[in-house]
Protein backbone atom coordinates (compact mmCIF):
# COMPACT_ATOMS: atom_id res chain seq x y z
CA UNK A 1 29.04 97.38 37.62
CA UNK A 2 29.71 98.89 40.66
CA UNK A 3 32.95 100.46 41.81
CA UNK A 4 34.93 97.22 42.77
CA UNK A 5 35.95 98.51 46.55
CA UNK A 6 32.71 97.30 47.28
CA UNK A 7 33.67 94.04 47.68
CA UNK A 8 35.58 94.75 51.15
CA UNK A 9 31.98 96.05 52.49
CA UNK A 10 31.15 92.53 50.97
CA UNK A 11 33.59 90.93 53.19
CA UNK A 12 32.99 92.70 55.87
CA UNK A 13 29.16 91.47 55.81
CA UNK A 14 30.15 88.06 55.67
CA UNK A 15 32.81 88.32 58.90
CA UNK A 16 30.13 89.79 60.64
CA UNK A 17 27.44 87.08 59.76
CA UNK A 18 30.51 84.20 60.85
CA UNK A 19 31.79 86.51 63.68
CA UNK A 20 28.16 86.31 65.22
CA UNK A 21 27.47 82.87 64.03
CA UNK A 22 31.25 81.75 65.72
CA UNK A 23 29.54 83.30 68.73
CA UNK A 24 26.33 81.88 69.25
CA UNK A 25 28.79 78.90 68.90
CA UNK A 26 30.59 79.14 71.85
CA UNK A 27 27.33 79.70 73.54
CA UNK A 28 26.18 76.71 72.67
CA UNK A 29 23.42 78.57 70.84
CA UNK A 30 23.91 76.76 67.31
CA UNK A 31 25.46 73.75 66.46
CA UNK A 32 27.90 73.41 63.35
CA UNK A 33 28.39 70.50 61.38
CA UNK A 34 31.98 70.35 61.83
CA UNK A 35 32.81 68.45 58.15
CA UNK A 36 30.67 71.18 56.65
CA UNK A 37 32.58 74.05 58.06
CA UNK A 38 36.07 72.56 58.22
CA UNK A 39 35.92 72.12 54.52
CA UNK A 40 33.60 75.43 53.83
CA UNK A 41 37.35 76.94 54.73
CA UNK A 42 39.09 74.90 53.08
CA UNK A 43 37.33 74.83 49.66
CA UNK A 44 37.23 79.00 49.50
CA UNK A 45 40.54 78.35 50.29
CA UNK A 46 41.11 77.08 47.23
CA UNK A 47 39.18 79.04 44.97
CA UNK A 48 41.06 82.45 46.03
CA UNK A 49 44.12 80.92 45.32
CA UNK A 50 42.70 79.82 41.83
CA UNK A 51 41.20 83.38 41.13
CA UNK A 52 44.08 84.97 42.54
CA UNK A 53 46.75 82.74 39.86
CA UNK A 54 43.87 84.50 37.18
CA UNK A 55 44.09 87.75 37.87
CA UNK A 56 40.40 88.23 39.11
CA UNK A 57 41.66 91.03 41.00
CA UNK A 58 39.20 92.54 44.19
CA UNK A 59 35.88 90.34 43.70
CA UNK A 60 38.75 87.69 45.36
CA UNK A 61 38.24 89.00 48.52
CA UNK A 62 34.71 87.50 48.87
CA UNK A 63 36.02 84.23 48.83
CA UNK A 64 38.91 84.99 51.07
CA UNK A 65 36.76 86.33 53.29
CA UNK A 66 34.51 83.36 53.57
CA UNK A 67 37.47 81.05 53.55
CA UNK A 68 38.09 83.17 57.35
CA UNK A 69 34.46 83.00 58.25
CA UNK A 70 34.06 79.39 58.55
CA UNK A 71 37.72 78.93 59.92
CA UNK A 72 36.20 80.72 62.91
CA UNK A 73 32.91 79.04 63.12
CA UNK A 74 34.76 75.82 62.92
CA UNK A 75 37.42 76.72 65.56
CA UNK A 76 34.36 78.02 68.06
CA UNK A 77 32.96 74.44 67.49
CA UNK A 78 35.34 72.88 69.71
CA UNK A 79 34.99 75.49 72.40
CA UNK A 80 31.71 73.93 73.70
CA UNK A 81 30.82 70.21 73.82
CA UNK A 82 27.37 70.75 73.09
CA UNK A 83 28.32 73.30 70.31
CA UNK A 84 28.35 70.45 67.52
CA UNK A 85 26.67 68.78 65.51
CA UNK A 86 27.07 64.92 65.49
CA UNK A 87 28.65 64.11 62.52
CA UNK A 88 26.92 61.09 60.46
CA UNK A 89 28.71 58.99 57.70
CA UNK A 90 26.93 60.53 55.21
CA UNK A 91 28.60 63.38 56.27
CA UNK A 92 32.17 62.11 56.08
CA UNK A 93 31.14 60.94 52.54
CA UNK A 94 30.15 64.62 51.62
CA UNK A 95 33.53 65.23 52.86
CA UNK A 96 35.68 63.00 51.04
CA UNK A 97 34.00 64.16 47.98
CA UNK A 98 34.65 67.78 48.35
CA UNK A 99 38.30 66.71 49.20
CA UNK A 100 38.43 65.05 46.12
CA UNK A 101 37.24 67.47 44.29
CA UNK A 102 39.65 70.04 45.66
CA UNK A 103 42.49 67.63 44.60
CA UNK A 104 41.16 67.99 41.23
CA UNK A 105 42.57 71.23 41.23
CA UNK A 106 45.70 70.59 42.09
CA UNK A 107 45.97 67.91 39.45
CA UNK A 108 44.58 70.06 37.06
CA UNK A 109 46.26 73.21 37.90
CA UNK A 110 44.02 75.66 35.97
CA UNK A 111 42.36 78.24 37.19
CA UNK A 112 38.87 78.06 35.53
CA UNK A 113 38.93 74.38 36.74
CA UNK A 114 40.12 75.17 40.02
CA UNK A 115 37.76 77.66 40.56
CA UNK A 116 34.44 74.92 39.36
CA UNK A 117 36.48 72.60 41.55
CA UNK A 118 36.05 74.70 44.41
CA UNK A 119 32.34 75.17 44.45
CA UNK A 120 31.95 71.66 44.03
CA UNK A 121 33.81 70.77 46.71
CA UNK A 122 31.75 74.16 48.92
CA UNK A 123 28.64 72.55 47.54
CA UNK A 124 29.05 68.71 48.10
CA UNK A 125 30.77 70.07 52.08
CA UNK A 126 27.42 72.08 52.67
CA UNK A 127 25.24 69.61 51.78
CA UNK A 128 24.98 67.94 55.55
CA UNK A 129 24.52 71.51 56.58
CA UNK A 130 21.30 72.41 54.11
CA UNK A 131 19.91 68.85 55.40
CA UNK A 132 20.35 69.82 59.14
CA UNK A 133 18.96 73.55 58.48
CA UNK A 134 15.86 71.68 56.50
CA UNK A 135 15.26 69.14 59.78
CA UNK A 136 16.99 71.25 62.18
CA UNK A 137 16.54 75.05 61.57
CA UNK A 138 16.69 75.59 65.17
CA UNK A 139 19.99 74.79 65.12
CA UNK A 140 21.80 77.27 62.68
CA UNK A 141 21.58 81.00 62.74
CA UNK A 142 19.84 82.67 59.69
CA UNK A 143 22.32 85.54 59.38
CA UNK A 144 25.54 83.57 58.41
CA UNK A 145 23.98 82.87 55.23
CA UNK A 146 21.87 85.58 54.31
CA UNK A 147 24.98 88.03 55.05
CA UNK A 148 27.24 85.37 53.24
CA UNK A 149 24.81 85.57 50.17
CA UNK A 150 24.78 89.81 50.25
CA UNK A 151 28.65 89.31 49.89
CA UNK A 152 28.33 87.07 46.61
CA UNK A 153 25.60 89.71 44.99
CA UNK A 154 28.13 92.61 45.76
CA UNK A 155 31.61 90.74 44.70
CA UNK A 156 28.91 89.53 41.22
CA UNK A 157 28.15 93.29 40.85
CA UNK A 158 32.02 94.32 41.09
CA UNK A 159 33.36 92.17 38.04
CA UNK A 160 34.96 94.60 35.59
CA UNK A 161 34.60 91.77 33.35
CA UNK A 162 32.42 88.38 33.31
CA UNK A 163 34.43 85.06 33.77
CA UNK A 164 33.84 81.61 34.55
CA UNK A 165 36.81 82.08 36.94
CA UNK A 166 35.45 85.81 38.48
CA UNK A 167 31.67 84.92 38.68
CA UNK A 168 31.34 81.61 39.29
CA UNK A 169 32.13 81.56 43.03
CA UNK A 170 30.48 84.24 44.12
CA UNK A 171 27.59 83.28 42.05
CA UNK A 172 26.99 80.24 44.18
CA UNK A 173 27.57 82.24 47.72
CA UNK A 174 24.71 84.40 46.85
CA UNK A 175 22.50 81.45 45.20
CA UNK A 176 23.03 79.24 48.54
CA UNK A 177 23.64 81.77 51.09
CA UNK A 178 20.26 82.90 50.28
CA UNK A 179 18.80 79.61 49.95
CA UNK A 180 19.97 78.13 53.39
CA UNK A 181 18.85 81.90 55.21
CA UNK A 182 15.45 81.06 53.61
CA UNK A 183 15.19 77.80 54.75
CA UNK A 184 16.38 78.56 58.21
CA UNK A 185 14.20 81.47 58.72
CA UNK A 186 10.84 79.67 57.28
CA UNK A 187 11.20 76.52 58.67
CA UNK A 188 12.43 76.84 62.43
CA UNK A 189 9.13 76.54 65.07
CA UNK A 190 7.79 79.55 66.20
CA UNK A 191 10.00 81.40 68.82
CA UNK A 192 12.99 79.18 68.25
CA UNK A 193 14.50 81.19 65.67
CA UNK A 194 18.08 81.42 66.73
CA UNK A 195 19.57 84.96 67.70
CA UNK A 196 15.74 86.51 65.97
């Protein structure tokens, strides 16, 4: 374990990765899929709330802080018309799955559920988003993710104790985080990585 203050070095990793993400954005430089990020907000959202109400104490601050991440990439989406993806129907289905399974939790109201809930819903929202960075790599930013998936190793390493509650979320940041910054980085053509 290391000393849990870490995590805020955690968080501040994963701003960065959104902060530059949210600005390559409103160059027009990436493209969002604006389902996927609306409800990759929404969903950490959640799960704080649901880690907070157990008294996971400062590995929580990963998943606030990528609850404000994707609030800004989202918001920067709107700033530039060609700064979107096109959203598809299967997207929208992703979506109303995830939302779904975030009103699980509030019809459940506990925590460990909550908490499973909530990476349900992050995983069933990214899904459009791992599709377009398999297809598409050109069009996300490797960074995001791999900075995102740093922040779930670190919060992981902070847990005084091991919970469903405490490790599950920040379990999955680091597994997909690190997944998607793979994918991005080894698929996109030569010389169109985004940002390098």
């Amino acid at each position: 374990m290391i000393d849990p203050r870490f995590v805020f070095l955690g968080a501040l990793l994963s701003l960065a990765g959104s902060t530059r993400y949210a600005w390559l954005t409103w160059r027009g430089r990436t493209q969002p899929n604006r389902v996927t990020w609306f409800l990759w907000a929404l969903a950490p959202a959640v799960g704080f709330a649901a880690q907070v109400d157990e008294g996971v104490g400062l590995p929580a601050v990963l998943t606030a802080s990528i609850a404000l991440g994707p609030a800004l990439i989202f918001a920067a989406s709107w700033t530039n018309a060609g700064a979107y993806w096109r959203v598809r129907r299967a997207d929208l289905a992703c979506g109303a799955v995830s939302l779904v399974a975030l009103w699980l939790w509030l019809a459940l109201d506990q925590p460990v559920a909550a908490v499973m809930a909530a990476v349900v819903a992050d995983l069933v929202a990214g899904l459009p988003t791992v599709w377009k960075a398999w297809v598409f790599p050109e069009t996300e930013h490797w960074a995001v993710y791999a900075l995102g998936g740093g922040n779930g190793v670190i919060a992981l390493l902070s847990l005084e104790r091991w919970t469903v509650a405490g490790a599950a979320f920040p379990l999955y940041i680091a597994v997909l985080g690190t997944g998607v910054a793979l994918v991005v980085t080894l698929r996109a053509p030569a010389g169109r990585l985004v940002g390098g």
